[in-house]
C-alpha atoms as a PDB file:
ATOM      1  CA  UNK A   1     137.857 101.988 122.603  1.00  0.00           C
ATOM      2  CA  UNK A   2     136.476 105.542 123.027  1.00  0.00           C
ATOM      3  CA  UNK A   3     133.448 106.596 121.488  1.00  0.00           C
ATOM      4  CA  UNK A   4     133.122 108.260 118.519  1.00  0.00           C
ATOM      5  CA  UNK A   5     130.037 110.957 117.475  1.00  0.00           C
ATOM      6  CA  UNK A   6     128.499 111.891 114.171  1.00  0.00           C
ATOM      7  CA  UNK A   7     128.205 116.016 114.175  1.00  0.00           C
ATOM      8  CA  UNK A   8     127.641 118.340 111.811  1.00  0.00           C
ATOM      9  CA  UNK A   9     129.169 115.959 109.291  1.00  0.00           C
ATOM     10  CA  UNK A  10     132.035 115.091 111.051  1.00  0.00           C
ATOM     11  CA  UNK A  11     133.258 112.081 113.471  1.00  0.00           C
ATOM     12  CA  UNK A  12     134.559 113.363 116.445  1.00  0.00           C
ATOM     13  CA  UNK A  13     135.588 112.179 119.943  1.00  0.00           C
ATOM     14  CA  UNK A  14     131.980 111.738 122.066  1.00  0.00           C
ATOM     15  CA  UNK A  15     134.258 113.582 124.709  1.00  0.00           C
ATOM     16  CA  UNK A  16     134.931 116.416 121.671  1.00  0.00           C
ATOM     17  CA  UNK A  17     131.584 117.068 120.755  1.00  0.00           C
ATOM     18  CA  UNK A  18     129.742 120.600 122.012  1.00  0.00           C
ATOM     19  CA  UNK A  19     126.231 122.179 121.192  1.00  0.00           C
ATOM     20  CA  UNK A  20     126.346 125.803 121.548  1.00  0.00           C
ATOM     21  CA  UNK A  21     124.518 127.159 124.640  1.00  0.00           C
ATOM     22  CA  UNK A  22     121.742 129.065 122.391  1.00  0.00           C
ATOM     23  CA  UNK A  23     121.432 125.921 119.906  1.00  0.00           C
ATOM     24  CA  UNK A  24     116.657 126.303 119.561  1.00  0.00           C
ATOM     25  CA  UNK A  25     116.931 122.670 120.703  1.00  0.00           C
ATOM     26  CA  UNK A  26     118.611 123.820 124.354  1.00  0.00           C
ATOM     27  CA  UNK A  27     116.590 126.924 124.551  1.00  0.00           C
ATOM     28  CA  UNK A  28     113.322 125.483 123.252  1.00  0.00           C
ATOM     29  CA  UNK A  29     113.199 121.830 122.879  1.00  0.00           C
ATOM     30  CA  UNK A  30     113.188 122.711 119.310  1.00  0.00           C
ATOM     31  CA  UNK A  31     114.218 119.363 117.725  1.00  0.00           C
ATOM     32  CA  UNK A  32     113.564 115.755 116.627  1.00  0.00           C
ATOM     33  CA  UNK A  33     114.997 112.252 116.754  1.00  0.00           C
ATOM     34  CA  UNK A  34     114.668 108.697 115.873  1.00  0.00           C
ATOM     35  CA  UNK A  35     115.585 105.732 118.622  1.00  0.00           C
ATOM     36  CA  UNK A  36     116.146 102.216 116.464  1.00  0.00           C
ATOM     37  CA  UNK A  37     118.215  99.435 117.432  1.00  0.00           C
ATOM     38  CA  UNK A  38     121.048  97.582 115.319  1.00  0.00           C
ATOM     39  CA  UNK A  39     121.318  93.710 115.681  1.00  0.00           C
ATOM     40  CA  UNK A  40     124.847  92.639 115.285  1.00  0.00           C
ATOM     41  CA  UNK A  41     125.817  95.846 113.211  1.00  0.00           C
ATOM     42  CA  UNK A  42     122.872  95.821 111.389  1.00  0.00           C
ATOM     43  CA  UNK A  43     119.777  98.623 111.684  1.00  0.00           C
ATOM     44  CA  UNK A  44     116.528  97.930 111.932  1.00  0.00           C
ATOM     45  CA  UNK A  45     114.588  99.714 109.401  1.00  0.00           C
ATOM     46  CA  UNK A  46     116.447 102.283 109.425  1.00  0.00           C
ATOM     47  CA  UNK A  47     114.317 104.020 106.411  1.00  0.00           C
ATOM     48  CA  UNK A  48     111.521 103.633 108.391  1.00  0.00           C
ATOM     49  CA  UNK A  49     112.743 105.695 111.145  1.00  0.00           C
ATOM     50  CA  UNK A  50     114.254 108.069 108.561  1.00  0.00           C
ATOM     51  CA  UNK A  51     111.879 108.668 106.629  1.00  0.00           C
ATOM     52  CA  UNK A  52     109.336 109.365 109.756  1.00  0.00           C
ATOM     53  CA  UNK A  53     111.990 111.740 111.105  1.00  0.00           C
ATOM     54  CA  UNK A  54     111.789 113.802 107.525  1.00  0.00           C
ATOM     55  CA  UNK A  55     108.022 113.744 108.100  1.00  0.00           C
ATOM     56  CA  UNK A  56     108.152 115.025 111.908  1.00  0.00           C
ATOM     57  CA  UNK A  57     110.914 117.966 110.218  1.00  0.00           C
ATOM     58  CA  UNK A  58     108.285 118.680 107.907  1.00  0.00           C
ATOM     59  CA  UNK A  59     105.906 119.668 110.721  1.00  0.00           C
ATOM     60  CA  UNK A  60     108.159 121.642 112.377  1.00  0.00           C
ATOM     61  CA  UNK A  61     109.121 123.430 109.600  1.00  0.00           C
ATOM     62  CA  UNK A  62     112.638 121.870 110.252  1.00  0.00           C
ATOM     63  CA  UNK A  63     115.286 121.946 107.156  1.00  0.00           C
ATOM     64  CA  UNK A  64     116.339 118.380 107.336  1.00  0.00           C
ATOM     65  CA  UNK A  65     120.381 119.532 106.332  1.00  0.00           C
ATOM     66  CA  UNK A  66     121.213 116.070 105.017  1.00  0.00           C
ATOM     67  CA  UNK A  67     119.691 113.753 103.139  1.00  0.00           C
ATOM     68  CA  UNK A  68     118.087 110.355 104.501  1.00  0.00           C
ATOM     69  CA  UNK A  69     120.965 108.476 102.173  1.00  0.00           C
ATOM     70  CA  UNK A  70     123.924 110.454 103.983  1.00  0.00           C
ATOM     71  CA  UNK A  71     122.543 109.544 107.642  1.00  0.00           C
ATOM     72  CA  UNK A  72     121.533 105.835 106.643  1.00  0.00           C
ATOM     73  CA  UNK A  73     125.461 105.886 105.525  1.00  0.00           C
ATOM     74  CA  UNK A  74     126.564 108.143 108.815  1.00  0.00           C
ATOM     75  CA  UNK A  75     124.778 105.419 110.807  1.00  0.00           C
ATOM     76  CA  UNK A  76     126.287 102.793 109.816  1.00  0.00           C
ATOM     77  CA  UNK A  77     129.618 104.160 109.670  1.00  0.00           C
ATOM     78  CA  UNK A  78     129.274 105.334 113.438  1.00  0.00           C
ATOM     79  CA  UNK A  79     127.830 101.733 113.952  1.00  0.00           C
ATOM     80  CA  UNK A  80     131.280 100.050 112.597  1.00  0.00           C
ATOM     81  CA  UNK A  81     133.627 102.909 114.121  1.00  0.00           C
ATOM     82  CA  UNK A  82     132.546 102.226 117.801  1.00  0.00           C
ATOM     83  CA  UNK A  83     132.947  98.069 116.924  1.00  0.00           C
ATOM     84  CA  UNK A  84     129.183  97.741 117.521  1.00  0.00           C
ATOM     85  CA  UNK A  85     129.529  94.146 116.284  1.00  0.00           C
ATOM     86  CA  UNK A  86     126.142  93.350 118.804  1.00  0.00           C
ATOM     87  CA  UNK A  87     123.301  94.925 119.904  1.00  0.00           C
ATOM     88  CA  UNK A  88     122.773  98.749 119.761  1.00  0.00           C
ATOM     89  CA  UNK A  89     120.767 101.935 120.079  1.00  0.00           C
ATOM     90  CA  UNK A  90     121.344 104.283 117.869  1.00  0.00           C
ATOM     91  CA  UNK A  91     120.137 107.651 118.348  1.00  0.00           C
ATOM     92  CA  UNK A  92     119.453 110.376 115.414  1.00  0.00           C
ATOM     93  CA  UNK A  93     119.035 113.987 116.808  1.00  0.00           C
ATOM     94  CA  UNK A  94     118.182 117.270 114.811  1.00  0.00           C
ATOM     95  CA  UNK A  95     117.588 120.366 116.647  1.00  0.00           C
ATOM     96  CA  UNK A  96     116.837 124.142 115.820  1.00  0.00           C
ATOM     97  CA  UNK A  97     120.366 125.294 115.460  1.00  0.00           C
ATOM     98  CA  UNK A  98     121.041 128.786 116.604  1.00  0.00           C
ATOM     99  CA  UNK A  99     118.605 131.025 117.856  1.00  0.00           C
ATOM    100  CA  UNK A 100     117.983 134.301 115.958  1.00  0.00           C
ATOM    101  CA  UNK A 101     115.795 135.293 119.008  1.00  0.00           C
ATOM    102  CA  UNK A 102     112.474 134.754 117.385  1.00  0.00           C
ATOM    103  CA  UNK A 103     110.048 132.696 119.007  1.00  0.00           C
ATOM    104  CA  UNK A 104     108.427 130.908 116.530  1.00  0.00           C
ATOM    105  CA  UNK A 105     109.712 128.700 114.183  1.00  0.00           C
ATOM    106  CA  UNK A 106     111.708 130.873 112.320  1.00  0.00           C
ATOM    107  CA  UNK A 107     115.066 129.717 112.178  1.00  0.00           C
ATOM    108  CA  UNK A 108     118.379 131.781 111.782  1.00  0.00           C
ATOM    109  CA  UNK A 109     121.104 128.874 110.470  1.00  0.00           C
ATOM    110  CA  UNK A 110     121.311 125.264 109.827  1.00  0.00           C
ATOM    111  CA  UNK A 111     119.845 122.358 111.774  1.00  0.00           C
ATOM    112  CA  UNK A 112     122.448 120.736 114.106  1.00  0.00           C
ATOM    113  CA  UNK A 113     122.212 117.026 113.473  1.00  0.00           C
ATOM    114  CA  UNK A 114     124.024 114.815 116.112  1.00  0.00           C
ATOM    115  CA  UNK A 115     124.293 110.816 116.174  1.00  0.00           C
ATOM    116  CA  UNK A 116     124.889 108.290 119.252  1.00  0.00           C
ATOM    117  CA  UNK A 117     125.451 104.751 118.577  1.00  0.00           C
ATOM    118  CA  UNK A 118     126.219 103.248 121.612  1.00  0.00           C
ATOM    119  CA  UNK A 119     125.909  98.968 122.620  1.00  0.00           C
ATOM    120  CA  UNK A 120     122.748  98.389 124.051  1.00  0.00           C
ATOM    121  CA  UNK A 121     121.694  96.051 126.927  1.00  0.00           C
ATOM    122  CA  UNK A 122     118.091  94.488 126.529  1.00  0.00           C
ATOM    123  CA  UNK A 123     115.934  94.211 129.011  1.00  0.00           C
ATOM    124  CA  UNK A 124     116.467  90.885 131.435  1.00  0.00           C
ATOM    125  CA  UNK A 125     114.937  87.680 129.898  1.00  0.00           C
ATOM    126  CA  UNK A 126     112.939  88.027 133.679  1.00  0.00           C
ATOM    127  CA  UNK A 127     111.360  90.997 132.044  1.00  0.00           C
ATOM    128  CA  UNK A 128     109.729  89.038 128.745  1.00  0.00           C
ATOM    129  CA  UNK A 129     108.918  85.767 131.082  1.00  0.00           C
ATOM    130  CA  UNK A 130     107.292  87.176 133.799  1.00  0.00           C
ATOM    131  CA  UNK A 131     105.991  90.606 131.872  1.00  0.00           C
ATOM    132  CA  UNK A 132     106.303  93.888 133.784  1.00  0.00           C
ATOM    133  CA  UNK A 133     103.843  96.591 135.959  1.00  0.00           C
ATOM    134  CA  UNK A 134     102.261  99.582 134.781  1.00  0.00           C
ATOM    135  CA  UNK A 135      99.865 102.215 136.662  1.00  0.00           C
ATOM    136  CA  UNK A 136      97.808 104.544 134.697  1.00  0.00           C
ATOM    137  CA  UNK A 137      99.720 108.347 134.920  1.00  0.00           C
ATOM    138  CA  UNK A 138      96.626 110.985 135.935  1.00  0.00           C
ATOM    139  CA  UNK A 139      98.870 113.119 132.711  1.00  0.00           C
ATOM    140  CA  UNK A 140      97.095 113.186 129.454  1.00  0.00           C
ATOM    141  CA  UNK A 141      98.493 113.391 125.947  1.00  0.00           C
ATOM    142  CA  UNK A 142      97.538 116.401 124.524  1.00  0.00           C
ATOM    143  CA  UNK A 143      95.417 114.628 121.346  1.00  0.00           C
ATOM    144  CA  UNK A 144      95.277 118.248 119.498  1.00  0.00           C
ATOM    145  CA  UNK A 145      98.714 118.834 119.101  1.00  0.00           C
ATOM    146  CA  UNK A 146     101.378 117.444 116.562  1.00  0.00           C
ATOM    147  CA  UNK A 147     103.866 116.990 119.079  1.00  0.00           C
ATOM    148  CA  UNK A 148     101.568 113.630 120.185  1.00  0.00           C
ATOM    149  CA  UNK A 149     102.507 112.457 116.523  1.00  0.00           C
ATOM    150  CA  UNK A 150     106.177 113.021 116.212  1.00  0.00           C
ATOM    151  CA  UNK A 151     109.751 112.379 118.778  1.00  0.00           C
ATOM    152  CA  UNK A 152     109.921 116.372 119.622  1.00  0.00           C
ATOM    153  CA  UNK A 153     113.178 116.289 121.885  1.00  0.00           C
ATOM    154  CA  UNK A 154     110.602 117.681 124.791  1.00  0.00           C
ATOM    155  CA  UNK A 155     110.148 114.798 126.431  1.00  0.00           C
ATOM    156  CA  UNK A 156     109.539 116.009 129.979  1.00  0.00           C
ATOM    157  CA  UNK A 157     105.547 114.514 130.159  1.00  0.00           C
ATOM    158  CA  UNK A 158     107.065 111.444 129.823  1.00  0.00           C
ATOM    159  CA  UNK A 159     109.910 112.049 131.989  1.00  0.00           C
ATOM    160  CA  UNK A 160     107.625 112.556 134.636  1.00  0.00           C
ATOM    161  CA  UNK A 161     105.029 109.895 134.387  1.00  0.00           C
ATOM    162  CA  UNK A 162     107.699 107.412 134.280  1.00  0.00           C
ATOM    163  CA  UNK A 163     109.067 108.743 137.361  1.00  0.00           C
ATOM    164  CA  UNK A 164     105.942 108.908 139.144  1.00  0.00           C
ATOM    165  CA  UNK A 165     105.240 105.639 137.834  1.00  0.00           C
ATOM    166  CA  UNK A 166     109.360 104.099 140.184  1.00  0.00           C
ATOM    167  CA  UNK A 167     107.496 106.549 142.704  1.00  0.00           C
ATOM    168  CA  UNK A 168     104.379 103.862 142.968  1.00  0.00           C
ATOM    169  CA  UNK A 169     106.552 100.800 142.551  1.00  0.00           C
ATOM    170  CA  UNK A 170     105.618  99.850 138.944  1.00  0.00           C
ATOM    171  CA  UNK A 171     108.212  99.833 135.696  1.00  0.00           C
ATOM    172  CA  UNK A 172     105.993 101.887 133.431  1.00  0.00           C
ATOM    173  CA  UNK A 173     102.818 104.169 132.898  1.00  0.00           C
ATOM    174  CA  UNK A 174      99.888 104.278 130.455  1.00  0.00           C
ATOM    175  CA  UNK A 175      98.793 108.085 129.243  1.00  0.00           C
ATOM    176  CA  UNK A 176      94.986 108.633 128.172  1.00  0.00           C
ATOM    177  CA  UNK A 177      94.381 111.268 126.073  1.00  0.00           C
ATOM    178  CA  UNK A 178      91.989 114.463 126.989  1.00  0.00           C
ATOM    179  CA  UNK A 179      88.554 112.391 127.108  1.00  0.00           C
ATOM    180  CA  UNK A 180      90.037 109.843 129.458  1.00  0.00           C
ATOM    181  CA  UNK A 181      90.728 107.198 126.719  1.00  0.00           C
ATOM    182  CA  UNK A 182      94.072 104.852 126.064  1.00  0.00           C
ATOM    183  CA  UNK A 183      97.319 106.966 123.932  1.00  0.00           C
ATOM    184  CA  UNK A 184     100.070 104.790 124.932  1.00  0.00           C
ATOM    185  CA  UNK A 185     102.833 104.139 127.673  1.00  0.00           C
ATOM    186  CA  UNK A 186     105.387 106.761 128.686  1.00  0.00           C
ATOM    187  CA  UNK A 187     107.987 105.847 125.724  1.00  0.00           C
ATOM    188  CA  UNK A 188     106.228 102.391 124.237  1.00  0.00           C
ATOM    189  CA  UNK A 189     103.270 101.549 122.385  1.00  0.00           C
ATOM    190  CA  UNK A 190      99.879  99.836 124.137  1.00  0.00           C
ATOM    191  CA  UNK A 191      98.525  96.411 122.690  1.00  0.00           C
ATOM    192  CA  UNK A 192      95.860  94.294 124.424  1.00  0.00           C
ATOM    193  CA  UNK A 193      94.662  91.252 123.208  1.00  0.00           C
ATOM    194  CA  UNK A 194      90.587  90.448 123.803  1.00  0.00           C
ATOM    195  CA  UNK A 195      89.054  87.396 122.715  1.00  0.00           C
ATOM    196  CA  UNK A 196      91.614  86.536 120.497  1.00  0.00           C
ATOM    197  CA  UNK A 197      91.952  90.040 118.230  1.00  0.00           C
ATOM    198  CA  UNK A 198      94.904  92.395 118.742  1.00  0.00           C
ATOM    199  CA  UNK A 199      93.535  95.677 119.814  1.00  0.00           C
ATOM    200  CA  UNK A 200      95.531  98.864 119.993  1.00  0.00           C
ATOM    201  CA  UNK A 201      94.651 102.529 120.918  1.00  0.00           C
ATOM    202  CA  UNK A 202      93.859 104.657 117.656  1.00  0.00           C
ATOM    203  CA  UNK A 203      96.439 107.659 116.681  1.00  0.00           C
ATOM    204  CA  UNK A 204      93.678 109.947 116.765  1.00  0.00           C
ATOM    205  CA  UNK A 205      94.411 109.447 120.786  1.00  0.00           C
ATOM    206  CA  UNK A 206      97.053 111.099 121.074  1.00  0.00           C
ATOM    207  CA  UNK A 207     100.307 108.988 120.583  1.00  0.00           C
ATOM    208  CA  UNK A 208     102.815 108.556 118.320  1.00  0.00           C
ATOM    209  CA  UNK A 209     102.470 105.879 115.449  1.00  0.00           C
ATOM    210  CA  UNK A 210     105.269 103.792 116.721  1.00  0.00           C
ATOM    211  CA  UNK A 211     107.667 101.486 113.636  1.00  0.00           C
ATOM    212  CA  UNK A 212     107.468  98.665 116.094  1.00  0.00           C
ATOM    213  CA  UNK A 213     103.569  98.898 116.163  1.00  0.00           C
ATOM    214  CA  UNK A 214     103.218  99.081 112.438  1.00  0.00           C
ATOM    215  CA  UNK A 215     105.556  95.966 112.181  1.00  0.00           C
ATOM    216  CA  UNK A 216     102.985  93.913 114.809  1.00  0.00           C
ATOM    217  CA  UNK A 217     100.394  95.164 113.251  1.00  0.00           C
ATOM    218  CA  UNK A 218     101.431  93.851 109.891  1.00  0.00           C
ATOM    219  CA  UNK A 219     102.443  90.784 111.321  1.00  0.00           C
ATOM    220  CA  UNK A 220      99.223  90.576 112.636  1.00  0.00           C
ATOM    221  CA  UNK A 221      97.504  90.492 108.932  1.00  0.00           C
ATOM    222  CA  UNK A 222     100.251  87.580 107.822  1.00  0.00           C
ATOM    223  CA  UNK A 223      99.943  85.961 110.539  1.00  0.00           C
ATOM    224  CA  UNK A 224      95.526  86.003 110.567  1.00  0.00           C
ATOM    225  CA  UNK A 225      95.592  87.687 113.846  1.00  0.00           C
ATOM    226  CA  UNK A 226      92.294  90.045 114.450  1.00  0.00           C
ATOM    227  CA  UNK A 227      93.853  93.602 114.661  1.00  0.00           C
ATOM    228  CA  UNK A 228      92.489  96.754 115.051  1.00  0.00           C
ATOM    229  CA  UNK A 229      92.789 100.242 116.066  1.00  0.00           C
ATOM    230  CA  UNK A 230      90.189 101.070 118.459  1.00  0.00           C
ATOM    231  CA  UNK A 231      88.969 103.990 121.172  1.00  0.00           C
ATOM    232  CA  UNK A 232      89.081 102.304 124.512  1.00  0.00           C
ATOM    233  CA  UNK A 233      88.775 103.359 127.825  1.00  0.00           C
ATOM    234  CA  UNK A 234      91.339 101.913 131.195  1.00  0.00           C
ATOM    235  CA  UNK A 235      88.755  99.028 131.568  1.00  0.00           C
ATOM    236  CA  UNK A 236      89.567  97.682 128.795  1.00  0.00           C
ATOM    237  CA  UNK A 237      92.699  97.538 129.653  1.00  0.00           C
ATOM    238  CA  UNK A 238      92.351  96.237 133.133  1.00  0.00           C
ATOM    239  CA  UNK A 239      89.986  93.674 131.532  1.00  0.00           C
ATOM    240  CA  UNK A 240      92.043  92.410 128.861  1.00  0.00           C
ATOM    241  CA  UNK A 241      93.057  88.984 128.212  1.00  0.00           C
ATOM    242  CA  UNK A 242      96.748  90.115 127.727  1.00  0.00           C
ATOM    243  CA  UNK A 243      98.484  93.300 127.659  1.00  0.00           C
ATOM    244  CA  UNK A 244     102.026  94.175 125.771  1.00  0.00           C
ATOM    245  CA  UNK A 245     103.973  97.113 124.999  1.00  0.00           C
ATOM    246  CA  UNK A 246     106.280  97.386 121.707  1.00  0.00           C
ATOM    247  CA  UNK A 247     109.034  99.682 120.962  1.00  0.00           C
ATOM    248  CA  UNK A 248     112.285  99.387 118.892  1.00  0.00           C
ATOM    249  CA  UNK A 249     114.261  98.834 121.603  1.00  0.00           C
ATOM    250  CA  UNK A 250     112.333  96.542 123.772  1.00  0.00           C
ATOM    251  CA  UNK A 251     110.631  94.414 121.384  1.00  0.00           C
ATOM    252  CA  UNK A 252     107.344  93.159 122.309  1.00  0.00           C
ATOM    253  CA  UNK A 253     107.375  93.348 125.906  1.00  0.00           C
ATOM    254  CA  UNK A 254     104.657  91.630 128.109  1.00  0.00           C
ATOM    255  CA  UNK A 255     102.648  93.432 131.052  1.00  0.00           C
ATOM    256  CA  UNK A 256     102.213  91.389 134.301  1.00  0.00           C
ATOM    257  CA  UNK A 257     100.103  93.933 135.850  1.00  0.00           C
ATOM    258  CA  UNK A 258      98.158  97.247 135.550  1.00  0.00           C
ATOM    259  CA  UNK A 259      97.000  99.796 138.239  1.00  0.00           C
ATOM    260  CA  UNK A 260      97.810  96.973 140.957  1.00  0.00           C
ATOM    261  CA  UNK A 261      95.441  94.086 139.302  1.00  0.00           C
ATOM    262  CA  UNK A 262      97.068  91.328 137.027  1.00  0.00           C
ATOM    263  CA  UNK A 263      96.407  90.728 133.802  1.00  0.00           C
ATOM    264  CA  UNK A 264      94.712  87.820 132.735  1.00  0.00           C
ATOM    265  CA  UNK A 265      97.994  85.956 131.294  1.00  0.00           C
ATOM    266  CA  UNK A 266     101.324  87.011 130.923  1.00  0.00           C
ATOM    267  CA  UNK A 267     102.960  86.259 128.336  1.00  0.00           C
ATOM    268  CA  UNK A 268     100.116  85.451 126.743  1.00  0.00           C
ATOM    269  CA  UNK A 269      99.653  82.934 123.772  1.00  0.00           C
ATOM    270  CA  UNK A 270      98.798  85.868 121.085  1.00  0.00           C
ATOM    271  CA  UNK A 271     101.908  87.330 122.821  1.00  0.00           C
ATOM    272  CA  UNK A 272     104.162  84.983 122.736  1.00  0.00           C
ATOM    273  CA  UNK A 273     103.517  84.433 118.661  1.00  0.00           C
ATOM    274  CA  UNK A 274     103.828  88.111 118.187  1.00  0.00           C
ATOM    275  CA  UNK A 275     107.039  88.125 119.666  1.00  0.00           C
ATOM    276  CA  UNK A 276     109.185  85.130 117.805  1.00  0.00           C
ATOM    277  CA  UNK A 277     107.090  86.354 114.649  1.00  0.00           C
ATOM    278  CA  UNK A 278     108.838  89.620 115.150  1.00  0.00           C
ATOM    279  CA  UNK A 279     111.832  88.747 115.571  1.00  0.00           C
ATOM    280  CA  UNK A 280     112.008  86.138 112.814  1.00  0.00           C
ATOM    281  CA  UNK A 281     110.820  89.683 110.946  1.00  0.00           C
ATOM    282  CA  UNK A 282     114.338  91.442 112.228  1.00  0.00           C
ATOM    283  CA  UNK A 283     116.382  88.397 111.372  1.00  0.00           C
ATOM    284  CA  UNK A 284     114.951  88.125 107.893  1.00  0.00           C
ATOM    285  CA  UNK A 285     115.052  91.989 107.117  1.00  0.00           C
ATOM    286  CA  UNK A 286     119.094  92.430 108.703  1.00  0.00           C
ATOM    287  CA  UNK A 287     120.254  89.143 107.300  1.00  0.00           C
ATOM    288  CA  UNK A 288     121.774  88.077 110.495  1.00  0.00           C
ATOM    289  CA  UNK A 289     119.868  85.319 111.711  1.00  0.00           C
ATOM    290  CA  UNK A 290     118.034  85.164 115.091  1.00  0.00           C
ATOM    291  CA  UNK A 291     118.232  88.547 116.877  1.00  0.00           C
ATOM    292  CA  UNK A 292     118.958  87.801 120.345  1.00  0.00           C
END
């Protein structure tokens, strides 16, 4: 079956589908997008991503040019078009649209909105029993500006901590922010656990308040798990009595090792709970039983 595109409000070949050459999103990075994954044809809070996507627009001064019911409905038709009858990422992009030559963000025509939904391979069951390897990037988020706090389609920071990170052997690297304190990993949010509480880097660091971090830490308060947002240095970190990374796609993945030392256990007992309680969480909110 080839693969078929949502653009500009119409479903065309993947093969089909063009962006101009001076769309503000090639020229500038100018754009947004939301990452989610769909469990047997079913998204995962879908409104959740959508309605932090109209939020990160809003920042940018971007004209969101449909509305979050006619992607929701775009996204699911693209989802049953392609047959994704099993997992799949689904990727929501809206850039700048033409460039009227200013460089600010003045805009001079509509938003080009693009969506992938393609199947999607999870990461080996290795990967969630024997947890993976991070090293701590010598990058820093920049904490003072509201690209930390939204999916800007400049990604390039990240790009390169994460190769830097293959460079050294590991899977994965942690950012600090400016004063040398935790943000998150390279496309994933940071969670250690300590004594029993759930402790997680504060936004005011510098990272981007992930929906798979707002769904452990929820789970977290039903589930009378100690959580809390904290400032903490790479200490903690390496001192922790678990570590774990969470994103939409991934889950709740556990970390084996940090900056070369291991992590006290891995996966972890607090771990381990967080991760069937989440996805007990998808199953309930798709309808479609046990996600994996």
């Amino acid at each position: 079956m080839s693969e078929t595109v949502f653009l500009n409000g119409e479903y065309v070949p993947a093969g089909d589908a063009c962006i101009p050459v001076d769309d503000r999103g090639v020229l500038f990075g100018d754009g947004v997008f939301e990452t989610l994954r769909a469990y047997r044809g079913r998204p995962f809070r879908l409104q959740r991503h959508l309605d932090r996507m109209a939020g990160a627009c809003r920042t940018l001064r971007l004209e969101l040019p449909y509305s979050k019911r006619e992607i929701a409905e775009a996204v699911n038709a693209l989802i049953r078009e392609n047959g994704l009858s099993g997992n799949a990422r689904v990727r929501i992009t809206v850039t700048g649209g033409p460039s009227a030559g200013a460089k600010t963000l003045e805009r001079g025509g509509t938003a080009c909105t693009f969506i992938l939904a393609r199947p999607y391979e999870p990461p080996p069951e290795d990967a969630y029993r024997e947890g993976i390897s991070l090293v701590i990037s010598d990058l820093r988020r920049n904490a003072t500006s509201p690209l930390s706090t939204l999916k800007s389609s400049n990604l390039l920071d990240s790009l390169i901590a994460r190769q830097d990170a293959a460079d050294r052997g590991a899977d994965d690297a942690v950012l600090l922010s400016p004063d040398g304190y935790l943000s998150e990993a390279t496309t994933s949010n940071l969670f250690m656990v300590s004594g029993g509480s759930v402790l997680t880097p504060d936004a005011t660091c510098g990272l981007l308040p992930g929906i798979t971090r707002e769904a452990v830490i929820e789970l977290c308060t039903g589930l009378g798990i100690p959580c809390a947002q904290v400032i903490a240095g790479p200490e903690d970190l390496l001192s922790a009595d678990e570590v774990f990374l969470t994103n939409s796609m991934v889950e709740v993945l556990p970390v084996r090792e940090v900056a070369g030392q291991l992590v006290g256990a891995c996966p972890g007992p607090v771990t381990e709970r967080l991760s069937i309680a989440y996805r007990h969480l998808v199953a309930r909110e798709t309808g479609v039983g046990e996600s994996t």
